[in-house]
C-alpha atoms as a PDB file:
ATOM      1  CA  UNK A   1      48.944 115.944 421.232  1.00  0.00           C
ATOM      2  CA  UNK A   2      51.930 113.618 420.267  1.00  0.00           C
ATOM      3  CA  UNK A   3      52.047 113.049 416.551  1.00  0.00           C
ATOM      4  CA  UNK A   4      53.339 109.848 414.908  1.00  0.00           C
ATOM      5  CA  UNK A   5      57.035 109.669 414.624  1.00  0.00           C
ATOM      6  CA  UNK A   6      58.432 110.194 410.462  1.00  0.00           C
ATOM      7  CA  UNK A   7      60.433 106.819 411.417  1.00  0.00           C
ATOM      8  CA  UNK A   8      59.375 103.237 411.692  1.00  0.00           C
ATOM      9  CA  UNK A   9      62.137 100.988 413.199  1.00  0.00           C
ATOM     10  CA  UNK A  10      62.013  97.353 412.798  1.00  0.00           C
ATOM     11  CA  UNK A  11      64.100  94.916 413.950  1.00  0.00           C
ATOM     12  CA  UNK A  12      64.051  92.222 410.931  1.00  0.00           C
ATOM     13  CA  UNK A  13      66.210  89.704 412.471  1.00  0.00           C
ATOM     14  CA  UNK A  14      69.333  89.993 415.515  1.00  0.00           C
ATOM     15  CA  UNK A  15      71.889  90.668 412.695  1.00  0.00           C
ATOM     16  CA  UNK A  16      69.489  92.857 410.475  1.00  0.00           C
ATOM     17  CA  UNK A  17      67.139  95.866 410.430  1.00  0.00           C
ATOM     18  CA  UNK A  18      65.025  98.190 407.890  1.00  0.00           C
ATOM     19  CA  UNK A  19      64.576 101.893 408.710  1.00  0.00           C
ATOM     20  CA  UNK A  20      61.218 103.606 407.174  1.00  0.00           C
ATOM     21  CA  UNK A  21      60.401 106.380 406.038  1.00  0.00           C
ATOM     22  CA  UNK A  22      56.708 107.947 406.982  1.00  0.00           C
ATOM     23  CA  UNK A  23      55.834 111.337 406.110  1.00  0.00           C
ATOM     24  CA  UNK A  24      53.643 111.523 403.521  1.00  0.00           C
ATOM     25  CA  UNK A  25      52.359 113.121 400.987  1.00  0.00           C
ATOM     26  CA  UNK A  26      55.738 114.065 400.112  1.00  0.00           C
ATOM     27  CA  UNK A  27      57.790 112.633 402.735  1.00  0.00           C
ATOM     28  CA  UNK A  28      59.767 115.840 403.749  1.00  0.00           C
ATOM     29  CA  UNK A  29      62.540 116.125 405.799  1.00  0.00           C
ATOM     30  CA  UNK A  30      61.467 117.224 409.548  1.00  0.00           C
ATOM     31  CA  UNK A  31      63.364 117.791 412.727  1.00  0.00           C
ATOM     32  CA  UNK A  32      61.561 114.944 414.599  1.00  0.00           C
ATOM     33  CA  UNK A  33      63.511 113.067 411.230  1.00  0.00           C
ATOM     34  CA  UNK A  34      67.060 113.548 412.247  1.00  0.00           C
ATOM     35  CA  UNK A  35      66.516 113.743 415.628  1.00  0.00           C
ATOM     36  CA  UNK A  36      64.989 110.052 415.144  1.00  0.00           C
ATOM     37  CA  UNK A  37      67.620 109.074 412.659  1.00  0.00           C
ATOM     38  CA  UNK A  38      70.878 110.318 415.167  1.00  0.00           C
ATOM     39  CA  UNK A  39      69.255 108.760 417.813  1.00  0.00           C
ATOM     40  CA  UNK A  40      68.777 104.854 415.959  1.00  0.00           C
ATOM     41  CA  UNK A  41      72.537 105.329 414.137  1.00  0.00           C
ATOM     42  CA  UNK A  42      73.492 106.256 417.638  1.00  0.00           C
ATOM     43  CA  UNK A  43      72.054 102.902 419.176  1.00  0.00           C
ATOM     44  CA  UNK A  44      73.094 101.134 416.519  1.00  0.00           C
ATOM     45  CA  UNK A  45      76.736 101.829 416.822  1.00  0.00           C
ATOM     46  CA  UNK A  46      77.000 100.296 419.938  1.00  0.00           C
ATOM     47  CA  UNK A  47      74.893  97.289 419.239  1.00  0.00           C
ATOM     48  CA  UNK A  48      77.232  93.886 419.494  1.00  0.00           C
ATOM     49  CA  UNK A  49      74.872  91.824 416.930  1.00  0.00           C
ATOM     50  CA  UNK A  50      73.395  94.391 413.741  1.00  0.00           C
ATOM     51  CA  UNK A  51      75.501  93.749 410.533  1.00  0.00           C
ATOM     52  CA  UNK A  52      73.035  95.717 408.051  1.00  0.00           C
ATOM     53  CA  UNK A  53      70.788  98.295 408.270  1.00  0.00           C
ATOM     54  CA  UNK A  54      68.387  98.686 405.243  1.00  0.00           C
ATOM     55  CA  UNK A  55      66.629 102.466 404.592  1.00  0.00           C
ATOM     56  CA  UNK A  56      63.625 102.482 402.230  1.00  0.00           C
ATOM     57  CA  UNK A  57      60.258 104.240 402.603  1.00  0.00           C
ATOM     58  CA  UNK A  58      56.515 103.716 403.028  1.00  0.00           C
ATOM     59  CA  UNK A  59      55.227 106.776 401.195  1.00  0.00           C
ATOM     60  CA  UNK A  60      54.318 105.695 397.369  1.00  0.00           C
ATOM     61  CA  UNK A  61      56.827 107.684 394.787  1.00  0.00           C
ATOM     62  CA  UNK A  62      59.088 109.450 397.558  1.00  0.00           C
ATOM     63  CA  UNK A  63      62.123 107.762 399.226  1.00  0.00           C
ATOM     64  CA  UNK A  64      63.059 110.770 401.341  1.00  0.00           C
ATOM     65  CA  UNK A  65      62.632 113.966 399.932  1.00  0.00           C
ATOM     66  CA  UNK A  66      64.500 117.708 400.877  1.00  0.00           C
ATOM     67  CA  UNK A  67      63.944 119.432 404.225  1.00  0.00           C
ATOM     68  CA  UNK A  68      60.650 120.851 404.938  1.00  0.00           C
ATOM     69  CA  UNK A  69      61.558 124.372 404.309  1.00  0.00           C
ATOM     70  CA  UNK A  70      58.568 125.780 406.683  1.00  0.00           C
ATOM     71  CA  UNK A  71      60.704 124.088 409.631  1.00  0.00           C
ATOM     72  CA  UNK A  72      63.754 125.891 408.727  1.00  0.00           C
ATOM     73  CA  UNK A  73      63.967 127.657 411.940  1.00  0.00           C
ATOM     74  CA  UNK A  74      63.308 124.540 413.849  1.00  0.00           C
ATOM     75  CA  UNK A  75      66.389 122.922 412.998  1.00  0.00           C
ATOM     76  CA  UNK A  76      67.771 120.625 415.458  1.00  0.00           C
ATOM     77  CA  UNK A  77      70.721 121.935 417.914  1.00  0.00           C
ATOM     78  CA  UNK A  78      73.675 119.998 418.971  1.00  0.00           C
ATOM     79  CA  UNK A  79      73.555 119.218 422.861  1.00  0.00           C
ATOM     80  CA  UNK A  80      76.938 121.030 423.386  1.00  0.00           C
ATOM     81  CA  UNK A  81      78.085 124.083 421.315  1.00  0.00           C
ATOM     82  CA  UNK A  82      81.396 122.396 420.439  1.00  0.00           C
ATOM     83  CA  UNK A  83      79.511 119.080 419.235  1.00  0.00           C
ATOM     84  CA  UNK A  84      78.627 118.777 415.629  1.00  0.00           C
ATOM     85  CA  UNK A  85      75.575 119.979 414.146  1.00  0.00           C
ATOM     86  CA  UNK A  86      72.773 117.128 414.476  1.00  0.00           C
ATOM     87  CA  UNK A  87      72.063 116.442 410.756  1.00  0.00           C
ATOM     88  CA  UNK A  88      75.904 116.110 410.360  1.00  0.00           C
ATOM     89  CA  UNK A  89      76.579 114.145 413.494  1.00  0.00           C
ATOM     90  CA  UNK A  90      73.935 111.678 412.136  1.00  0.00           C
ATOM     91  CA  UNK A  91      75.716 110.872 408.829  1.00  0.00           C
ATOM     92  CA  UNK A  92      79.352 111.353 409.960  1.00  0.00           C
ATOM     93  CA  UNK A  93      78.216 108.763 412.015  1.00  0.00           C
ATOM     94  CA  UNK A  94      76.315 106.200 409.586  1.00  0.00           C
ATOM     95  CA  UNK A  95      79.633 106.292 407.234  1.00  0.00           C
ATOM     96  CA  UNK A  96      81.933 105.362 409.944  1.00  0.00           C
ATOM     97  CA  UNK A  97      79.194 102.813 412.256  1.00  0.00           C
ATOM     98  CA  UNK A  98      80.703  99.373 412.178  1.00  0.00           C
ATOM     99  CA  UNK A  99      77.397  98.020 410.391  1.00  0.00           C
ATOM    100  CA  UNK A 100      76.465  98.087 406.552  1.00  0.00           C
ATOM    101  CA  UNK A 101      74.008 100.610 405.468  1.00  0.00           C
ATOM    102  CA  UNK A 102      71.771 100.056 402.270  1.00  0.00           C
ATOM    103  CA  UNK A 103      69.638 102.584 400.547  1.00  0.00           C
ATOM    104  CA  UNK A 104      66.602 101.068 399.008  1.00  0.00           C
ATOM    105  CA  UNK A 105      65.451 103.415 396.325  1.00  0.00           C
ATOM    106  CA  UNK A 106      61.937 103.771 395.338  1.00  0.00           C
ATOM    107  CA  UNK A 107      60.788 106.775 394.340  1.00  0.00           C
ATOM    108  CA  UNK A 108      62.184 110.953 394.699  1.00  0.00           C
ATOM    109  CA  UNK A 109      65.109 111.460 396.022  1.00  0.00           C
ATOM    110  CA  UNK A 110      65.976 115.075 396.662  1.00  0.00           C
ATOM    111  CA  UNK A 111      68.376 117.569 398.924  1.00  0.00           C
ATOM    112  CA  UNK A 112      68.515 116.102 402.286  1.00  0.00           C
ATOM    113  CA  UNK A 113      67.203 112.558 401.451  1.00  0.00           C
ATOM    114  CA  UNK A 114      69.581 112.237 398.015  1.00  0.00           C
ATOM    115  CA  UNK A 115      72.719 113.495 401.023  1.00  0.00           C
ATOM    116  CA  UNK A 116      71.046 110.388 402.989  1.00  0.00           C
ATOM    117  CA  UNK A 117      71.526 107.810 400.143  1.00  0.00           C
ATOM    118  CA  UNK A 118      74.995 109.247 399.041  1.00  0.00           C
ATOM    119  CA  UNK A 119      75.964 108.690 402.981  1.00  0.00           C
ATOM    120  CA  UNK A 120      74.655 104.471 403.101  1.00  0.00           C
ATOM    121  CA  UNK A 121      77.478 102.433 401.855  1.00  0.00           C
ATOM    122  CA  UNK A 122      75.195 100.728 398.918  1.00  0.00           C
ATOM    123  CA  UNK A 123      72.619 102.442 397.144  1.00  0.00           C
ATOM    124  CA  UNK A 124      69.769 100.110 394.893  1.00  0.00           C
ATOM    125  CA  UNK A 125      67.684 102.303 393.294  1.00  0.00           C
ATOM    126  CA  UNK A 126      64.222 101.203 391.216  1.00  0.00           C
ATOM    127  CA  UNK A 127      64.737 101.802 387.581  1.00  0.00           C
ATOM    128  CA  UNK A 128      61.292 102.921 386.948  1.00  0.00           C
ATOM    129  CA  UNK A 129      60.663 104.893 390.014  1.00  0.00           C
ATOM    130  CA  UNK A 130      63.840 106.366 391.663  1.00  0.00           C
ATOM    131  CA  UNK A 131      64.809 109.949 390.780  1.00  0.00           C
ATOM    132  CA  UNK A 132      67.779 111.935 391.854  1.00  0.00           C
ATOM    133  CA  UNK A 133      68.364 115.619 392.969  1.00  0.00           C
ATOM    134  CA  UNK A 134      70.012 118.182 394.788  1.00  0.00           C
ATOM    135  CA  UNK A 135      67.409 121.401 394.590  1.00  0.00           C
ATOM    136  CA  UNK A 136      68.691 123.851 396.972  1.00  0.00           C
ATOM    137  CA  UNK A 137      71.121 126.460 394.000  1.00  0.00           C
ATOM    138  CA  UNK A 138      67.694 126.431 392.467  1.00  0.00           C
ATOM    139  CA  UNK A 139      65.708 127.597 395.886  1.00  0.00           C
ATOM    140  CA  UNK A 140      68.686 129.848 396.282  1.00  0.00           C
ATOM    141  CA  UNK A 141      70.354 128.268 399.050  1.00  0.00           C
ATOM    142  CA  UNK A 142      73.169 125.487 398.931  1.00  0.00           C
ATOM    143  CA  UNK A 143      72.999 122.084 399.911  1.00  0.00           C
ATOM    144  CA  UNK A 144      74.774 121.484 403.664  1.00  0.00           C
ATOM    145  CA  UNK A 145      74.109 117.676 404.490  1.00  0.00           C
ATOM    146  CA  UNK A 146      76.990 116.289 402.419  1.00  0.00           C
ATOM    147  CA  UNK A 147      76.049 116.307 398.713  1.00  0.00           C
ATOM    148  CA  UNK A 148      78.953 118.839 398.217  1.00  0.00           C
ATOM    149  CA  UNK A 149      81.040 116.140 399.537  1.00  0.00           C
ATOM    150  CA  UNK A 150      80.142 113.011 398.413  1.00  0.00           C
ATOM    151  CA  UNK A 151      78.525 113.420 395.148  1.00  0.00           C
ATOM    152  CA  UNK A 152      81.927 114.710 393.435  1.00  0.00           C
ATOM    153  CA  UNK A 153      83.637 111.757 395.075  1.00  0.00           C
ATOM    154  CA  UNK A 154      80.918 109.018 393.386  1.00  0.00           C
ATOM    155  CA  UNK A 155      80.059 111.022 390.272  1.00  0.00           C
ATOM    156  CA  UNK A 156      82.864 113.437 389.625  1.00  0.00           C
ATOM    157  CA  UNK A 157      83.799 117.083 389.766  1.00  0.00           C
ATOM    158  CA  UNK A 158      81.869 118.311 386.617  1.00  0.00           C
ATOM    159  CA  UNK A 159      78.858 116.005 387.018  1.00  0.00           C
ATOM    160  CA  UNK A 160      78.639 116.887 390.505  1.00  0.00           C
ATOM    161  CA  UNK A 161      78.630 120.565 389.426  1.00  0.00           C
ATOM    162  CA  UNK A 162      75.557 119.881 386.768  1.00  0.00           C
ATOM    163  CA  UNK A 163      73.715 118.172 389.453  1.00  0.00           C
ATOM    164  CA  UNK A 164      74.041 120.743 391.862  1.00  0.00           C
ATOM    165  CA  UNK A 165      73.811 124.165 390.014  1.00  0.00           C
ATOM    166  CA  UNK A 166      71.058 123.103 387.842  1.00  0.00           C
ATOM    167  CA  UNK A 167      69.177 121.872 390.028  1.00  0.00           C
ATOM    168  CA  UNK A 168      67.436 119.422 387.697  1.00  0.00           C
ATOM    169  CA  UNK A 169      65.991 115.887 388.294  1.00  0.00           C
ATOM    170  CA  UNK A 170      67.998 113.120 386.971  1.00  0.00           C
ATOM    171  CA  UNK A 171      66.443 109.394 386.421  1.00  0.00           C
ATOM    172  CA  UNK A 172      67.722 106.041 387.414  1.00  0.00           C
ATOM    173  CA  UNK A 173      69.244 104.806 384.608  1.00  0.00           C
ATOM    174  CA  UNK A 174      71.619 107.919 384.688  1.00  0.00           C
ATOM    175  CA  UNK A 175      72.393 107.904 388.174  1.00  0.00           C
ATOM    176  CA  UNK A 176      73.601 104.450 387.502  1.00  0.00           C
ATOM    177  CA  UNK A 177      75.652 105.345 384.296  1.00  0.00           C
ATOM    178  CA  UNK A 178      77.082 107.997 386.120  1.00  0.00           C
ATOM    179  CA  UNK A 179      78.213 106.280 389.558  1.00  0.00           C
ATOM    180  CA  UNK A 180      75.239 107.805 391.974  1.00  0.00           C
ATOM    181  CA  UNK A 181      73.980 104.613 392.795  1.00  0.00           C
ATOM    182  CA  UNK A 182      75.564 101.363 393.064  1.00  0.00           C
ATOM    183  CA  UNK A 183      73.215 100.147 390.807  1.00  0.00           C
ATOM    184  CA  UNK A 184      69.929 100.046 389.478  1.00  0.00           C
ATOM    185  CA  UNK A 185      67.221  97.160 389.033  1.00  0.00           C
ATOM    186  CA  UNK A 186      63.638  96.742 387.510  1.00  0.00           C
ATOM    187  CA  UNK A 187      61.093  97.703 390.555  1.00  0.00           C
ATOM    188  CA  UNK A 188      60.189  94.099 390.204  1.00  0.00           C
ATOM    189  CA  UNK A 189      63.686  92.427 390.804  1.00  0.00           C
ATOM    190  CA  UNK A 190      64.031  95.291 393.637  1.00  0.00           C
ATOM    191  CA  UNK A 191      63.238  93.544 396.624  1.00  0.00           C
ATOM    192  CA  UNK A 192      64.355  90.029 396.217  1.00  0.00           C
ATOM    193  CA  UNK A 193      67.953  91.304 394.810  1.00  0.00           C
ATOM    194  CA  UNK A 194      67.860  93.346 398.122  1.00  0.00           C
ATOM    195  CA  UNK A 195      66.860  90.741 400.863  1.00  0.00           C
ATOM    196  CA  UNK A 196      69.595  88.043 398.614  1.00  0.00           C
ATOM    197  CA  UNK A 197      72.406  90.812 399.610  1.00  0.00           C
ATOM    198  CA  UNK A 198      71.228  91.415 403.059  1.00  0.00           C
ATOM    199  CA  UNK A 199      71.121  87.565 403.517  1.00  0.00           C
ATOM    200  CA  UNK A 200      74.279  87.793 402.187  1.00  0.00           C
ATOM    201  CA  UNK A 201      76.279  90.227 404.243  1.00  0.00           C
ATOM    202  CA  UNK A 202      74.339  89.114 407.248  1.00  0.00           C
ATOM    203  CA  UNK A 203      75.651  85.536 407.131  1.00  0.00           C
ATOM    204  CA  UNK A 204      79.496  87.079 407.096  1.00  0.00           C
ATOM    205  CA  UNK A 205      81.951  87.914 410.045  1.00  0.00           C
ATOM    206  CA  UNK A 206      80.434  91.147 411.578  1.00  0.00           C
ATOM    207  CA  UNK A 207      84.222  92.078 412.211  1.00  0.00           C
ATOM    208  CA  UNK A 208      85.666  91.615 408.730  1.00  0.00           C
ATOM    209  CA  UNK A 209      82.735  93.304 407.365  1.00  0.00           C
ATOM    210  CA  UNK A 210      83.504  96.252 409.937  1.00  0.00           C
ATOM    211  CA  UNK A 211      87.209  96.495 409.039  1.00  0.00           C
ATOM    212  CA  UNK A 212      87.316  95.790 405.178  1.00  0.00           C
ATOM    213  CA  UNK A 213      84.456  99.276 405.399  1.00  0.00           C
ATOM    214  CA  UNK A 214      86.467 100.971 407.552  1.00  0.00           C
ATOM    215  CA  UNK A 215      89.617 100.827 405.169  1.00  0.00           C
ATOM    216  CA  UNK A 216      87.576 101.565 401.992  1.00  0.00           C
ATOM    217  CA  UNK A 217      86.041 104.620 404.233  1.00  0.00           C
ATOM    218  CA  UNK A 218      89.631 105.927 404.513  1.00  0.00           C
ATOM    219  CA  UNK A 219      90.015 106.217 400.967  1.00  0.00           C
ATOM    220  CA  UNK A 220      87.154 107.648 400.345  1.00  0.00           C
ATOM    221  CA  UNK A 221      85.317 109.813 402.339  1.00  0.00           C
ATOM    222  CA  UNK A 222      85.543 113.533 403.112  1.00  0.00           C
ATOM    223  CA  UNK A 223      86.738 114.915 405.785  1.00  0.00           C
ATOM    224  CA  UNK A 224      84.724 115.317 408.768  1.00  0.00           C
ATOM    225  CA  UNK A 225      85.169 119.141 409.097  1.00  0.00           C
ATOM    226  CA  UNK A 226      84.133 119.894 405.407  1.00  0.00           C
ATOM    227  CA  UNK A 227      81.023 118.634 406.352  1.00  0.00           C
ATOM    228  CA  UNK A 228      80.375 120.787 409.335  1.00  0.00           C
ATOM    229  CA  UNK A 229      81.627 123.572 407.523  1.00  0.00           C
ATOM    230  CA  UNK A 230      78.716 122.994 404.303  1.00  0.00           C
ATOM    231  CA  UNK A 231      76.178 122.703 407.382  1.00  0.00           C
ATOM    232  CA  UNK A 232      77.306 126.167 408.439  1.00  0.00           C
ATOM    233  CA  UNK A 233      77.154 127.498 404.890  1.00  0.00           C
ATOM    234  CA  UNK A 234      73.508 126.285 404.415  1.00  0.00           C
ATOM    235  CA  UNK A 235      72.410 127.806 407.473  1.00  0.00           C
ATOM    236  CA  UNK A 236      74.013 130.882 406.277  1.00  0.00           C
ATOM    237  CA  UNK A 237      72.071 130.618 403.108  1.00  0.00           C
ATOM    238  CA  UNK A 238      68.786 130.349 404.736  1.00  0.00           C
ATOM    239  CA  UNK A 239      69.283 134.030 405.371  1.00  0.00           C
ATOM    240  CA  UNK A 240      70.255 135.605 402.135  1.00  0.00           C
ATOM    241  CA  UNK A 241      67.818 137.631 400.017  1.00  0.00           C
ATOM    242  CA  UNK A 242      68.242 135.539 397.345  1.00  0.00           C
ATOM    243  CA  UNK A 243      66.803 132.687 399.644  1.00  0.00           C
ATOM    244  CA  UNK A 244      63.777 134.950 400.470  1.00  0.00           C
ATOM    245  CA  UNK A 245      63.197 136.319 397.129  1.00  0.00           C
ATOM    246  CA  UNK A 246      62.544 132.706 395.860  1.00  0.00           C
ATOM    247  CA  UNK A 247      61.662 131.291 398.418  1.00  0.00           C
ATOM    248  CA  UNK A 248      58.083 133.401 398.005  1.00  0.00           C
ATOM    249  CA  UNK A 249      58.026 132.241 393.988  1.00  0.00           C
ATOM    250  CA  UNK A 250      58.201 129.051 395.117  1.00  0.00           C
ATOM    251  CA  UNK A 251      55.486 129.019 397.439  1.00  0.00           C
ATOM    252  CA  UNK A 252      53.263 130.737 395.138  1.00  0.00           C
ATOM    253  CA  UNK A 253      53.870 127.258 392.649  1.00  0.00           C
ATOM    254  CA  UNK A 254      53.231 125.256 395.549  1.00  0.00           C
ATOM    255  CA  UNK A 255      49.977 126.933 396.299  1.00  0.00           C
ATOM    256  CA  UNK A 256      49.061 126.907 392.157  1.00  0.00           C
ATOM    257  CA  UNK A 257      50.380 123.403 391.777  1.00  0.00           C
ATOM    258  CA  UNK A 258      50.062 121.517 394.802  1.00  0.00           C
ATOM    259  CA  UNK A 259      51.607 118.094 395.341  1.00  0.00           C
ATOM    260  CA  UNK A 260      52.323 118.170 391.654  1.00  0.00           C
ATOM    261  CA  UNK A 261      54.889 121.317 392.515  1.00  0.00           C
ATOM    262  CA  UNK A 262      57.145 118.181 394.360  1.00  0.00           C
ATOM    263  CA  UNK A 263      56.384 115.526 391.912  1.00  0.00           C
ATOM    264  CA  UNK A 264      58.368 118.119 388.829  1.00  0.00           C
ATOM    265  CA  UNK A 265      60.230 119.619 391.074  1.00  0.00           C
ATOM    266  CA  UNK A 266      63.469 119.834 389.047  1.00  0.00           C
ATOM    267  CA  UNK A 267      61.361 120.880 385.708  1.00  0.00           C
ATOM    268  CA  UNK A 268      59.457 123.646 388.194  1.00  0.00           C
ATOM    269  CA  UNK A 269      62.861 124.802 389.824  1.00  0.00           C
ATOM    270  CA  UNK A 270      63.878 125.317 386.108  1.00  0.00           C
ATOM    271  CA  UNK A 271      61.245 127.334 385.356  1.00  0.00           C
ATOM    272  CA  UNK A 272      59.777 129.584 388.120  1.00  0.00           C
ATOM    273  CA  UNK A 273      62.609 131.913 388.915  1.00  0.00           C
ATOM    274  CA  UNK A 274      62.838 133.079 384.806  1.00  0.00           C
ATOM    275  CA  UNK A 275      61.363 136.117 383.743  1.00  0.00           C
ATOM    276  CA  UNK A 276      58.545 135.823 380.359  1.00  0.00           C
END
């Protein structure tokens, strides 16, 4: 039986195109995911006419949530044992690809799905809806799809550390404050600010926008191998004892709290591995 792909491609105009996100309830993270996603950034790159490439999701309160942890030993393989890992291939690739690449935030945004947004070049959240997070310290593994990377370079070293060794949720209105997004708007003003910029960029020289990203890129991003390196690392981590101690505590508060057990996850995370 072939199940429904976690993407939906559509081409909006020649110069423009939305990538969505379909796996509900929660929208988790899947291999079919990045496979999908390195194959479309992958096409992409090479097309002679896409300027901007929009991500935003179809699954009500999640943008793109943290990597299904029940697939963990289904992760996706590089073709060639020298090549990058998949996952990292994919966004390596979306910083660098000679289009424009906007995160539209609605909703949770968490471990491999908050790495996504940190990897688009813009990043327009919903104030009312979007939340932030980076879960994995709190599962007891550590996060390998570039949030050690970029968040420190958007938000800081000692923000970044918060973030990422607490474990907690943080809101919109923070993540703007604090330089995680680029900014954020009322869920109403959301989608018309968003197609004015597309419009925008779309109606510019695809090769200027190209070039003027490329030389901001070289200022800013990590390098390549620090990212392979954090993939290796998280791998690692999916092997520890600490990973298997809680990962069992929290599948017994999935199983007590259901769907609710993503909706709090920071809260939850904060709470589960304490002793009374």
């Amino acid at each position: 039986m072939t199940h429904p792909s976690t993407i939906r491609l559509e081409r909006t105009t020649p110069q423009t195109a939305r990538i969505m996100f379909a796996n509900p309830p929660a929208n988790l993270v899947v291999p079919e995911t990045v496979v999908r996603l390195h194959e479309i950034v992958r096409e992409f790159e090479s097309d002679p006419d896409i300027q901007v490439v929009v991500f935003s999701s179809e699954t009500p309160d999640f943008f793109i949530n943290h990597f299904d942890g029940a697939a963990a030993n289904d992760l996706p393989v590089p073709e060639h044992e020298d090549d990058a890992p998949v996952w990292t291939d994919m966004v390596l690739r979306l910083s660098k690809a000679p289009f424009i690449s906007i995160a539209a935030i609605r909703g949770r945004t968490r471990g491999a799905g908050n790495e996504l947004a940190l990897t688009c070049d813009l990043r327009y959240a919903s104030r009312e809806t979007a939340v932030f997070g980076q879960p994995e310290v709190g599962i007891g593994i550590v996060p390998g799809g570039g949030g050690t990377e970029r968040l420190p370079r958007s938000i800081g070293r000692d923000r970044a550390l918060e973030a990422i060794l607490g474990s907690a949720d943080y809101d919109a209105d923070l993540a703007e404050r604090w330089g995680w997004v680029t900014r954020a708007l009322p869920d109403a003003e959301l989608d018309a600010f968003l197609d004015a910029t597309v419009a925008r960029l779309a109606s510019f020289d695809r090769q200027a926008l190209a070039t003027a990203k490329a030389m901001v890129g070289r200022a800013t991003l990590p390098p390549d191998t620090d990212l392979v390196t954090a993939y290796g690392e998280f791998t690692h981590s999916l092997t520890t004892p600490g990973f298997m101690t809680r990962a069992a505590a929290l599948g017994a508060l999935v199983a007590d709290k259901g769907l609710d057990a993503e909706y709090q996850l920071g809260e939850y995370l904060g709470l589960v591995n304490q002793t009374p």
